[in-house]
C-alpha atoms as a PDB file:
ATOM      1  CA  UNK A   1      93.913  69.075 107.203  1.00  0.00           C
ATOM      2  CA  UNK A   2      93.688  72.172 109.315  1.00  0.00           C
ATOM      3  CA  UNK A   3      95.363  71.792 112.697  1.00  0.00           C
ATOM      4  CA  UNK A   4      92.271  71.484 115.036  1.00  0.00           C
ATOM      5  CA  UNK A   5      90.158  70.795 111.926  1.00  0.00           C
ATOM      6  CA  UNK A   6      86.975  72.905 110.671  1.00  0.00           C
ATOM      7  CA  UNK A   7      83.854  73.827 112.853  1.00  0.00           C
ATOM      8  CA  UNK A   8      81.062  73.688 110.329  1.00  0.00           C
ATOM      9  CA  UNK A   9      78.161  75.703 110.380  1.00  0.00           C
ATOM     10  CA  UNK A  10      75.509  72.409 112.453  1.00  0.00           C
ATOM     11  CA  UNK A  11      78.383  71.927 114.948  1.00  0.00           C
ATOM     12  CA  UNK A  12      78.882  75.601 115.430  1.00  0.00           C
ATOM     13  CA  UNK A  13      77.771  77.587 118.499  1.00  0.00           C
ATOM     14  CA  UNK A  14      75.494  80.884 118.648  1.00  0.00           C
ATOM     15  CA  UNK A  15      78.600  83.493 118.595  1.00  0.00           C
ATOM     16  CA  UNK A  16      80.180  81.330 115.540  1.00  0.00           C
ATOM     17  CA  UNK A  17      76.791  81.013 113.323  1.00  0.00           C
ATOM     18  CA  UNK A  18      76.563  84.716 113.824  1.00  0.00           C
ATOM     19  CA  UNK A  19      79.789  85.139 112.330  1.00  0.00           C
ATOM     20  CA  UNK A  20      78.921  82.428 109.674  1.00  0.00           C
ATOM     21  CA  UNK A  21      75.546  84.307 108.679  1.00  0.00           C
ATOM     22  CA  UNK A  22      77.464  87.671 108.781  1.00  0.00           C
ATOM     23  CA  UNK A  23      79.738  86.393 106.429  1.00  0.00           C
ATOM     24  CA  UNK A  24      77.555  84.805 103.976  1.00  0.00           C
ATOM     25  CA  UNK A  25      74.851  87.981 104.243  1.00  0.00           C
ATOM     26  CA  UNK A  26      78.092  90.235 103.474  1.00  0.00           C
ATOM     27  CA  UNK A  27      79.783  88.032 100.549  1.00  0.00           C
ATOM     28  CA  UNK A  28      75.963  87.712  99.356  1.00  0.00           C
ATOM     29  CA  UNK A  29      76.915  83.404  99.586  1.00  0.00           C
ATOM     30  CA  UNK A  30      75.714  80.036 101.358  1.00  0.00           C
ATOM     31  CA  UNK A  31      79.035  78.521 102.124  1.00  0.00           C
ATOM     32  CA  UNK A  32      81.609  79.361 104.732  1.00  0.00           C
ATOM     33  CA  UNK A  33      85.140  78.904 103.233  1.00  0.00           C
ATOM     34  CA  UNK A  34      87.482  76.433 105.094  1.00  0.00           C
ATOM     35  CA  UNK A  35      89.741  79.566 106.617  1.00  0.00           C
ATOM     36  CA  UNK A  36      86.939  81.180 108.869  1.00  0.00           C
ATOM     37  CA  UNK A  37      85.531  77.136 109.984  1.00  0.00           C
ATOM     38  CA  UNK A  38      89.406  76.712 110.969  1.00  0.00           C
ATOM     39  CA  UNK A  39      89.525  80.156 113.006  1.00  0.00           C
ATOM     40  CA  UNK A  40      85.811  79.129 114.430  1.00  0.00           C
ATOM     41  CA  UNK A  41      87.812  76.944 117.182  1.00  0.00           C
ATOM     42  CA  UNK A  42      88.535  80.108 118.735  1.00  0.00           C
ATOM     43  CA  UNK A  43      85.179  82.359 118.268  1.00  0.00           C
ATOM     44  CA  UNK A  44      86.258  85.757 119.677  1.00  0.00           C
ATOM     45  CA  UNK A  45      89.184  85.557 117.148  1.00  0.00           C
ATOM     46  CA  UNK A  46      86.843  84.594 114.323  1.00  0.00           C
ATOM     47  CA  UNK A  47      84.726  87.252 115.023  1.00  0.00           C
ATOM     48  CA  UNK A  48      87.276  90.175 115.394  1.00  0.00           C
ATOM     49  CA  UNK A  49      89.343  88.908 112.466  1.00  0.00           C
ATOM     50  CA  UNK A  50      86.016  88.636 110.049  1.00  0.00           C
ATOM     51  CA  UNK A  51      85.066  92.182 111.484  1.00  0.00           C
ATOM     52  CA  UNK A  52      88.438  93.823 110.140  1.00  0.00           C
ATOM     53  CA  UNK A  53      87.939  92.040 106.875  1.00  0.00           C
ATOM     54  CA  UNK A  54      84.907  93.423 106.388  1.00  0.00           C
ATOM     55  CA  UNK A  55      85.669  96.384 107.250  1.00  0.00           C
ATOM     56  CA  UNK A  56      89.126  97.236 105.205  1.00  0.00           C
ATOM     57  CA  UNK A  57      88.245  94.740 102.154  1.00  0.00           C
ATOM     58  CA  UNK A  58      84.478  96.674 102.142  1.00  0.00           C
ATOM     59  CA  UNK A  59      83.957 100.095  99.556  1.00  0.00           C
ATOM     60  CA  UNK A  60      86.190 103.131 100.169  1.00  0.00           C
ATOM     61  CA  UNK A  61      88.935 104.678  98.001  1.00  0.00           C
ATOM     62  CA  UNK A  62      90.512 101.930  96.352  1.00  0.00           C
ATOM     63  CA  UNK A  63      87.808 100.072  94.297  1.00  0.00           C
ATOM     64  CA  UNK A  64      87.602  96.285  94.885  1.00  0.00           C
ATOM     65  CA  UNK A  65      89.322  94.898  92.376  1.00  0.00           C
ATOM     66  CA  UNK A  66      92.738  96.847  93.188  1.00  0.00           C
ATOM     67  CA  UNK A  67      91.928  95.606  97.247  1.00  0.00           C
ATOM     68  CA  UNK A  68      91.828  92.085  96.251  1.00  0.00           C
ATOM     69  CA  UNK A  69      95.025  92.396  93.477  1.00  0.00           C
ATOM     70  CA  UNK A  70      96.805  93.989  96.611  1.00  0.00           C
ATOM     71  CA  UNK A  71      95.787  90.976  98.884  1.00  0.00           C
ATOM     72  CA  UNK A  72      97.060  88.328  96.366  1.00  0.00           C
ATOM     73  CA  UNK A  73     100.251  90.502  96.125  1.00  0.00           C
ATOM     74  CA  UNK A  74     101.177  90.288  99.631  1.00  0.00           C
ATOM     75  CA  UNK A  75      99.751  86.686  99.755  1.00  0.00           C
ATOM     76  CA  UNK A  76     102.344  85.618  97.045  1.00  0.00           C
ATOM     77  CA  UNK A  77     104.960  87.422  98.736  1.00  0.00           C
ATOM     78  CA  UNK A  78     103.906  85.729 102.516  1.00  0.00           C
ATOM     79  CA  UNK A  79     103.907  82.457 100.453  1.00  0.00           C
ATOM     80  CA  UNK A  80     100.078  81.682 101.917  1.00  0.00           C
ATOM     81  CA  UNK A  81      98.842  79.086  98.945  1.00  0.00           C
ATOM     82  CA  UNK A  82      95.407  79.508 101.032  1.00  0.00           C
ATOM     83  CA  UNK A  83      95.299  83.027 100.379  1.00  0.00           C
ATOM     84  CA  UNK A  84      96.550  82.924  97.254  1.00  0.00           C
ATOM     85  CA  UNK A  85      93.959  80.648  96.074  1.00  0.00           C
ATOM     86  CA  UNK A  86      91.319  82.172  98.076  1.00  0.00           C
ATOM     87  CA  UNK A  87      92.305  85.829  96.499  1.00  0.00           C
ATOM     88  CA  UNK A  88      92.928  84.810  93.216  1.00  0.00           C
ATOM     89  CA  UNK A  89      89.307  83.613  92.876  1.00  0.00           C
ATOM     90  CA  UNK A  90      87.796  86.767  94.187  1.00  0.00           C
ATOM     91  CA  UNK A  91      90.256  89.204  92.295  1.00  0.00           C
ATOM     92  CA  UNK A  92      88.880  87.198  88.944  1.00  0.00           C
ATOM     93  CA  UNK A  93      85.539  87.691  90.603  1.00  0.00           C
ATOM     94  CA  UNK A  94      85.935  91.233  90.704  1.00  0.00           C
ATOM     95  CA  UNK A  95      86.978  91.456  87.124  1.00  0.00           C
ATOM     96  CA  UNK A  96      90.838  90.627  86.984  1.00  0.00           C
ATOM     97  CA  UNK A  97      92.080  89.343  83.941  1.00  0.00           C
ATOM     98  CA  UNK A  98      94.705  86.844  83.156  1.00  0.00           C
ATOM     99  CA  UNK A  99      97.147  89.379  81.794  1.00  0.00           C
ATOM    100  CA  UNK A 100      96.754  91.404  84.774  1.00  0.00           C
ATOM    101  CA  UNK A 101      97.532  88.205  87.247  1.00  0.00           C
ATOM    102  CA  UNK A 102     100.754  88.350  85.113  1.00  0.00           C
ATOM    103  CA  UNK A 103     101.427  91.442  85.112  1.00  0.00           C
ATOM    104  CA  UNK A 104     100.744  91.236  89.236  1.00  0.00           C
ATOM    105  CA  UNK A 105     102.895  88.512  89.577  1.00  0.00           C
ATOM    106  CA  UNK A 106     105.987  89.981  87.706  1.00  0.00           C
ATOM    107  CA  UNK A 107     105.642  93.344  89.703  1.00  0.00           C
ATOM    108  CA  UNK A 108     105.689  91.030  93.253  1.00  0.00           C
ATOM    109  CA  UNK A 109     108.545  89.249  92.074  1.00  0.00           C
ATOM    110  CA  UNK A 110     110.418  92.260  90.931  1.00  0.00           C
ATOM    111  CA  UNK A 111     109.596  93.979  94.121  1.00  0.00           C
ATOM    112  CA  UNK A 112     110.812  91.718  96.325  1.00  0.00           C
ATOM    113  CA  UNK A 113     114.066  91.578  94.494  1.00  0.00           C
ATOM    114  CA  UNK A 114     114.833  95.079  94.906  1.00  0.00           C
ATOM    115  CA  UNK A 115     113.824  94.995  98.378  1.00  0.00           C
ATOM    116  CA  UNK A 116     115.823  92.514  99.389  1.00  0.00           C
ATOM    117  CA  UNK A 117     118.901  94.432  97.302  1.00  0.00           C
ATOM    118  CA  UNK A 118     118.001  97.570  99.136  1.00  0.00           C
ATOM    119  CA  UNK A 119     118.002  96.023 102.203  1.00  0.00           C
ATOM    120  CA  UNK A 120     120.929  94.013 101.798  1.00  0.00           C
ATOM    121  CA  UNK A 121     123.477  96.896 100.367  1.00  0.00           C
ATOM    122  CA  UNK A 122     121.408  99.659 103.456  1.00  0.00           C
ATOM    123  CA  UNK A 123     120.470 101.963 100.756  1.00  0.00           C
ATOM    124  CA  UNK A 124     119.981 105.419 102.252  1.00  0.00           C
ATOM    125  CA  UNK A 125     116.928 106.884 101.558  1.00  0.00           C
ATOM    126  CA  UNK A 126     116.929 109.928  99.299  1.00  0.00           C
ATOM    127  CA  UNK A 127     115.988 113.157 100.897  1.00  0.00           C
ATOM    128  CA  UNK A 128     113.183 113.600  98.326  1.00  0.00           C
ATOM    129  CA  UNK A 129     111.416 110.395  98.812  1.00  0.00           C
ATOM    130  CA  UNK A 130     111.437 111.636 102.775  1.00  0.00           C
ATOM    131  CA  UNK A 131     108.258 113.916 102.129  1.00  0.00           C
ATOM    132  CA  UNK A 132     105.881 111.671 102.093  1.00  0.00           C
ATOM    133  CA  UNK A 133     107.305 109.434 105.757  1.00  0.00           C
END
């Protein structure tokens, strides 16, 4: 059970059903998932956290299938079984296949082994990797 529990959408105020009808109008939906009715206890942090979702996870340059693959990548790493739940579904949603979700998971774990070896032996970064920091 979430800490203070979930404010659902009758018990909600004005400034959290606006949120709540934002969210469902964006995500085209007519449910509010149990992570924003958790935040809800504290509305101006519901409302700025659902306005940077919306606007980072919204169209641009990476398409949103790679956004949500991304997501579920750092979610694994953050160990956030909410998120990676939460992101699974929608990376499926957007078209991810089981292979892929493999093939993600492998390249999260192999990343953070490496970055943990780099870390741990201070590897110097090369002078040519430099041009892009």
């Amino acid at each position: 059970m979430a800490t203070l529990g979930f404010v659902e959408y009758a018990d909600a105020g004005p400034d959290v059903r606006a949120v709540y009808d934002d969210i469902m109008a964006t995500r085209k939906t007519d449910w509010i998932n149990n992570f924003w009715k958790a935040l809800a206890h504290d509305p101006a942090a519901l409302r700025r956290c659902w306005q940077s979702v919306k606007e980072i996870m919204a169209p641009g340059a990476l398409d949103a299938l790679t956004k949500e693959m991304l997501y579920l990548a750092v979610s694994a790493t953050n160990q956030c079984g909410y998120c990676i739940a939460s992101h699974t579904a929608a990376a499926h949603k957007a078209g991810m296949t089981e292979r892929m979700f493999d093939e993600l998971m492998a390249v999260v774990g192999m990343a953070n082994e490496t970055n943990r070896l780099a870390s741990g032996y201070q590897v110097e970064i090369d002078e040519r990797f430099k041009t892009w920091l």
